[in-house]
C-alpha atoms as a PDB file:
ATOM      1  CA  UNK A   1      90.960 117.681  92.562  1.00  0.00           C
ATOM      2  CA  UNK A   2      91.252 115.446  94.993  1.00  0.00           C
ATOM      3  CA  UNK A   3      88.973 112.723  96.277  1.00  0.00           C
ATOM      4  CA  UNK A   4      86.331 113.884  98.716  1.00  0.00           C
ATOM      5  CA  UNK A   5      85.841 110.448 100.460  1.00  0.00           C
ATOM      6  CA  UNK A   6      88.158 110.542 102.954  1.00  0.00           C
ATOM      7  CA  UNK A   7      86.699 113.568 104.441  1.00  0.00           C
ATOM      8  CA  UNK A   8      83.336 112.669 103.903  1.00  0.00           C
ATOM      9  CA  UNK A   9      84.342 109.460 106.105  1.00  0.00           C
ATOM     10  CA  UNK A  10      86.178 112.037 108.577  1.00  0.00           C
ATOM     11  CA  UNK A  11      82.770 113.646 109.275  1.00  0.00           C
ATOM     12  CA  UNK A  12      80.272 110.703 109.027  1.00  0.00           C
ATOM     13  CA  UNK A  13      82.256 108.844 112.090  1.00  0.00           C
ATOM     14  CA  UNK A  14      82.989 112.395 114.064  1.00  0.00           C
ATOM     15  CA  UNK A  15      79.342 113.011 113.504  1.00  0.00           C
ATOM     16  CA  UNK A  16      78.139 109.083 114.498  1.00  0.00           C
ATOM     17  CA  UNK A  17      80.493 109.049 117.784  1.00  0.00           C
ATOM     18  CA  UNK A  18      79.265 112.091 118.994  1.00  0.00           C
ATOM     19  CA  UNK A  19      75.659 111.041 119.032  1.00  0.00           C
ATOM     20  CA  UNK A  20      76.826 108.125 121.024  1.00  0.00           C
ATOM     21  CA  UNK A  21      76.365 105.279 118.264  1.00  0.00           C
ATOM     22  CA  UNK A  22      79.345 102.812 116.793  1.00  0.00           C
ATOM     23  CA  UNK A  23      80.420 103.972 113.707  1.00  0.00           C
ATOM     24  CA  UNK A  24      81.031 100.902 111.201  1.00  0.00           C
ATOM     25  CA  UNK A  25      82.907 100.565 107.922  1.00  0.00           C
ATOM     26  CA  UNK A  26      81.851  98.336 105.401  1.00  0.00           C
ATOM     27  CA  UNK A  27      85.309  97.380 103.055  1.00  0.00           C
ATOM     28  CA  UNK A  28      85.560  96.052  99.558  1.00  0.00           C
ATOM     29  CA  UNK A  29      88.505  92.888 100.313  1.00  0.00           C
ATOM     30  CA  UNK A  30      89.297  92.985  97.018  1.00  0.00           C
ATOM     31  CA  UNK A  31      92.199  95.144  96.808  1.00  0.00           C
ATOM     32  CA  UNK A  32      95.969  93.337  97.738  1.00  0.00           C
ATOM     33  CA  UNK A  33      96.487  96.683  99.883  1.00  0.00           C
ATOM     34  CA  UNK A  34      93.371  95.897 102.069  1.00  0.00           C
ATOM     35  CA  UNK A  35      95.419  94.587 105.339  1.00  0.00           C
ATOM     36  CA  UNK A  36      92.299  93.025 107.455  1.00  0.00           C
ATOM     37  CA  UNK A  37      92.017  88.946 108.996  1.00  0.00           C
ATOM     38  CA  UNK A  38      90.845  87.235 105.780  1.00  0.00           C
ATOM     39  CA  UNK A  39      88.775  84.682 108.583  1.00  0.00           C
ATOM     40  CA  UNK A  40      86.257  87.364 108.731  1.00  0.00           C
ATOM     41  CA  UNK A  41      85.682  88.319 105.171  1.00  0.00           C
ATOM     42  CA  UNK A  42      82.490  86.964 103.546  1.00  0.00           C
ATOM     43  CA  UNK A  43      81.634  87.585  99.714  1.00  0.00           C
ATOM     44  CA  UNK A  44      84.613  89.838  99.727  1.00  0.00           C
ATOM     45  CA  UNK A  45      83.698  92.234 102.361  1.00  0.00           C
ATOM     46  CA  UNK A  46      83.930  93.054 106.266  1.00  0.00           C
ATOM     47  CA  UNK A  47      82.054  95.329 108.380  1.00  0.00           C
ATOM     48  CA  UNK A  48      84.930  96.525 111.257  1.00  0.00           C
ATOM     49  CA  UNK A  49      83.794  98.047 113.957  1.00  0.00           C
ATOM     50  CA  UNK A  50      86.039 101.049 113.907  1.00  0.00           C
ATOM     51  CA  UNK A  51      84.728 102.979 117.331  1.00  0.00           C
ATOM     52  CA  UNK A  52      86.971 104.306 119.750  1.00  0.00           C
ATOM     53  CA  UNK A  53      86.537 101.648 122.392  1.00  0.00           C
ATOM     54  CA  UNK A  54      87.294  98.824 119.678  1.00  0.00           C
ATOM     55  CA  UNK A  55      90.493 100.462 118.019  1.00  0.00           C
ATOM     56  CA  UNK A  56      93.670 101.930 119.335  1.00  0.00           C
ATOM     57  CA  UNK A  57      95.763 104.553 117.201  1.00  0.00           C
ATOM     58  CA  UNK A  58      93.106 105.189 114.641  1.00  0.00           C
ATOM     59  CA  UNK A  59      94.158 107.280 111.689  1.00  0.00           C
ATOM     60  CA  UNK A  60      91.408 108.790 108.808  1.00  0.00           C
ATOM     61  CA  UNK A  61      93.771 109.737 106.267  1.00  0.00           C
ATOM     62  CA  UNK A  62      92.978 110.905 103.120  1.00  0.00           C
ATOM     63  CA  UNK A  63      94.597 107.486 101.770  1.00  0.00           C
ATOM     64  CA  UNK A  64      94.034 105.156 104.274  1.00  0.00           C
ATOM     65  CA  UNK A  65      92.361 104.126 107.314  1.00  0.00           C
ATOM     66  CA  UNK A  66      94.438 102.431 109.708  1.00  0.00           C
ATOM     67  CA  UNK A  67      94.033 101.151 113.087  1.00  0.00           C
ATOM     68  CA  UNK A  68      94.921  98.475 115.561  1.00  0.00           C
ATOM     69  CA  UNK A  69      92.536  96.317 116.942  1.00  0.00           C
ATOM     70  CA  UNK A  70      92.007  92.688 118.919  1.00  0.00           C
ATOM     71  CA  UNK A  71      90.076  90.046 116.410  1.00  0.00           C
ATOM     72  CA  UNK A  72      89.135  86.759 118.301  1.00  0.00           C
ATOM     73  CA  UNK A  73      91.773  88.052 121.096  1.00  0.00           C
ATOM     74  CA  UNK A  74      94.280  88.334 118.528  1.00  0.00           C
ATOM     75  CA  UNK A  75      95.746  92.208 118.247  1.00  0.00           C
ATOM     76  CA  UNK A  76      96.492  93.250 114.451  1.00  0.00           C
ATOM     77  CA  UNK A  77      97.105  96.484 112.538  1.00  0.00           C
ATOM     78  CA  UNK A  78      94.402  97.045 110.081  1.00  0.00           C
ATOM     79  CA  UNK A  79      94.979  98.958 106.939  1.00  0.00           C
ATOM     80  CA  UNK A  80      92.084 100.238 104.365  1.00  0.00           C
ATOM     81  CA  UNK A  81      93.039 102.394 100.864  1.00  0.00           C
ATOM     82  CA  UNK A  82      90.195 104.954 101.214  1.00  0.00           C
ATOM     83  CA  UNK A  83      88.932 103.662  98.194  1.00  0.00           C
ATOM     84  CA  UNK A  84      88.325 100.242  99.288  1.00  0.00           C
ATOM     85  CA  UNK A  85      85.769 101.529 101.781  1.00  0.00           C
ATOM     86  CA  UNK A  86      82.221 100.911 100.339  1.00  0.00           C
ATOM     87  CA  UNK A  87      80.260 102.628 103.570  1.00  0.00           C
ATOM     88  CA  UNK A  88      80.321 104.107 107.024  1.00  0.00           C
ATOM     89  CA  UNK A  89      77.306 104.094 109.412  1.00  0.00           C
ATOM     90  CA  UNK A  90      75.595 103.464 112.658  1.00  0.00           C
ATOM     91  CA  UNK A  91      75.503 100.304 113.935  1.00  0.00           C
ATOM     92  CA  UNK A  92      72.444 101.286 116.115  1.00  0.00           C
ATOM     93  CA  UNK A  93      70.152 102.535 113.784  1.00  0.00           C
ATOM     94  CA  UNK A  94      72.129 102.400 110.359  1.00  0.00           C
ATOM     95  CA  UNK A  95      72.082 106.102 109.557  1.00  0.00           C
ATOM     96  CA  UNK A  96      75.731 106.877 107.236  1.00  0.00           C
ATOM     97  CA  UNK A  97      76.667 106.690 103.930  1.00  0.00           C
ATOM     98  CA  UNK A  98      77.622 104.100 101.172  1.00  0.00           C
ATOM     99  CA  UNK A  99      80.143 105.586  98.363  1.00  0.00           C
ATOM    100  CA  UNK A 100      79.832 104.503  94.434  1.00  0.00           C
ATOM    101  CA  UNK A 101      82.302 102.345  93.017  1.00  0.00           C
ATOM    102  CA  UNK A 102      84.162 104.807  90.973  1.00  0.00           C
ATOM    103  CA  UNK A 103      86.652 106.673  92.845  1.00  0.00           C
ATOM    104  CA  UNK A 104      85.858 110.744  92.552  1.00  0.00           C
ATOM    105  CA  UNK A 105      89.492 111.987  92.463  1.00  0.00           C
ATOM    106  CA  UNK A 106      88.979 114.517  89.531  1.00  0.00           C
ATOM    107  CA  UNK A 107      85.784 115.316  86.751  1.00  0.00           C
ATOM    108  CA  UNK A 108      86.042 114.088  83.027  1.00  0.00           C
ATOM    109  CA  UNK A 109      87.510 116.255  81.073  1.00  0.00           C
ATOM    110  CA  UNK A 110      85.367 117.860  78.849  1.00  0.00           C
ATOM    111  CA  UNK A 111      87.658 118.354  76.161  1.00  0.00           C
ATOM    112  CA  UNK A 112      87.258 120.151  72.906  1.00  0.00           C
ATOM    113  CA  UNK A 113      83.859 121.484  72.410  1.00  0.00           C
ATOM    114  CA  UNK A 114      82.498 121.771  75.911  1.00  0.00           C
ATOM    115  CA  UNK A 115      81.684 117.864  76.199  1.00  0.00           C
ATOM    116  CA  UNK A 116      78.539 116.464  76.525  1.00  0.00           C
ATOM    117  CA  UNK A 117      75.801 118.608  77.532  1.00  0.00           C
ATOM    118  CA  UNK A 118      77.636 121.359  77.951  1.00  0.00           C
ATOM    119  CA  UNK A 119      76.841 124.680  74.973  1.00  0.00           C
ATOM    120  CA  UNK A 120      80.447 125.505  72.459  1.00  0.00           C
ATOM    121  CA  UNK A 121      81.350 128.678  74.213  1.00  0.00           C
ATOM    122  CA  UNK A 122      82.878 131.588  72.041  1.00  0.00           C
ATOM    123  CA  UNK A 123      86.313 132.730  73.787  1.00  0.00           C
ATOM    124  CA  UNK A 124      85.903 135.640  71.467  1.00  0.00           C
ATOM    125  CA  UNK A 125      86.191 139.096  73.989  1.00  0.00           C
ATOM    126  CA  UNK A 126      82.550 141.255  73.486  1.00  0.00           C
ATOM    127  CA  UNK A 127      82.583 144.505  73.064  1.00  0.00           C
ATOM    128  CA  UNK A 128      80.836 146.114  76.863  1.00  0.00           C
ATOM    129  CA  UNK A 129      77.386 147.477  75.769  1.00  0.00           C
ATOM    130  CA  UNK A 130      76.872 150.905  75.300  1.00  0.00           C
ATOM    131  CA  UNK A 131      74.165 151.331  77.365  1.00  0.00           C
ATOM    132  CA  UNK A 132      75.550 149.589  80.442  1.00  0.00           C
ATOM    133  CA  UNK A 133      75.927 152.250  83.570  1.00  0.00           C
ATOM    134  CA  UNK A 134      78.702 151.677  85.913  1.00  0.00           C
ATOM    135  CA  UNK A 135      77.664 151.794  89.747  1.00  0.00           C
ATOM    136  CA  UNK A 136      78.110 154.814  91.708  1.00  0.00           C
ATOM    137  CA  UNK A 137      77.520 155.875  95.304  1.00  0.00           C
ATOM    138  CA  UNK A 138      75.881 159.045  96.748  1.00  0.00           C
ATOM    139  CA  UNK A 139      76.554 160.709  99.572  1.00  0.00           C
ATOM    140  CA  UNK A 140      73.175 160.700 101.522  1.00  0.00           C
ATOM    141  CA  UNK A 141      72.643 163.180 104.598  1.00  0.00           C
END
């Protein structure tokens, strides 16, 4: 299954622009495929202003955000892995989301057994009970 991030960030900034706030992105720096200017990165992170009136060609792909954008007058294409992005939300009032650090791309496998918490279930085919009725319809006038 695949991740469900990158739409989750799809509708947090359509939903943020149109109620007229500035959607922001907060990104983990970490990553070598994080393309941002290092002279704004502090602890490893960097809020970007990603609305429409800051960025040109914006692009919320399922794996990447990219954009272009100035940066101390300085134009530069941005790039951000989906799963470097730690949160999206409004500057104006902070209402978004912050994602885990584990990337959700598909569920444990539960292997042999059901897995943990989950009941052994018996692949054996039961017999239908006898005293189960079928449905039927009647003709009502």
């Amino acid at each position: 299954m695949t991740s469900s991030r990158p739409y989750l960030i799809r509708a947090l900034y359509e939903w943020i622009v149109d109620n007229g706030f500035t959607p922001y992105m907060l990104v983990d720096t970490s990553l070598e495929m994080v393309e941002v200017p290092r002279a704004f990165v502090e602890n490893g992170r960097i809020i970007l202003n990603i609305s429409p009136e800051a960025t040109h060609s914006l692009v919320l792909g399922n794996e990447a955000v990219t954009f272009n954008a100035r940066f101390s007058g300085t134009a530069m294409d941005v790039h951000v892995p989906v799963v470097s992005v730690l949160a999206i939300y409004a500057r104006e009032n902070g209402q978004g989301m912050m994602f885990g650090e584990q990337d959700d791309t598909t569920p444990p496998d539960p292997g042999p057994g059901g897995g943990p918490g989950k009941p052994d279930v018996d692949k054996t085919p039961k017999a239908p009970a006898e005293s189960a009725k079928r449905p039927s319809l009647k003709i009502v006038k």
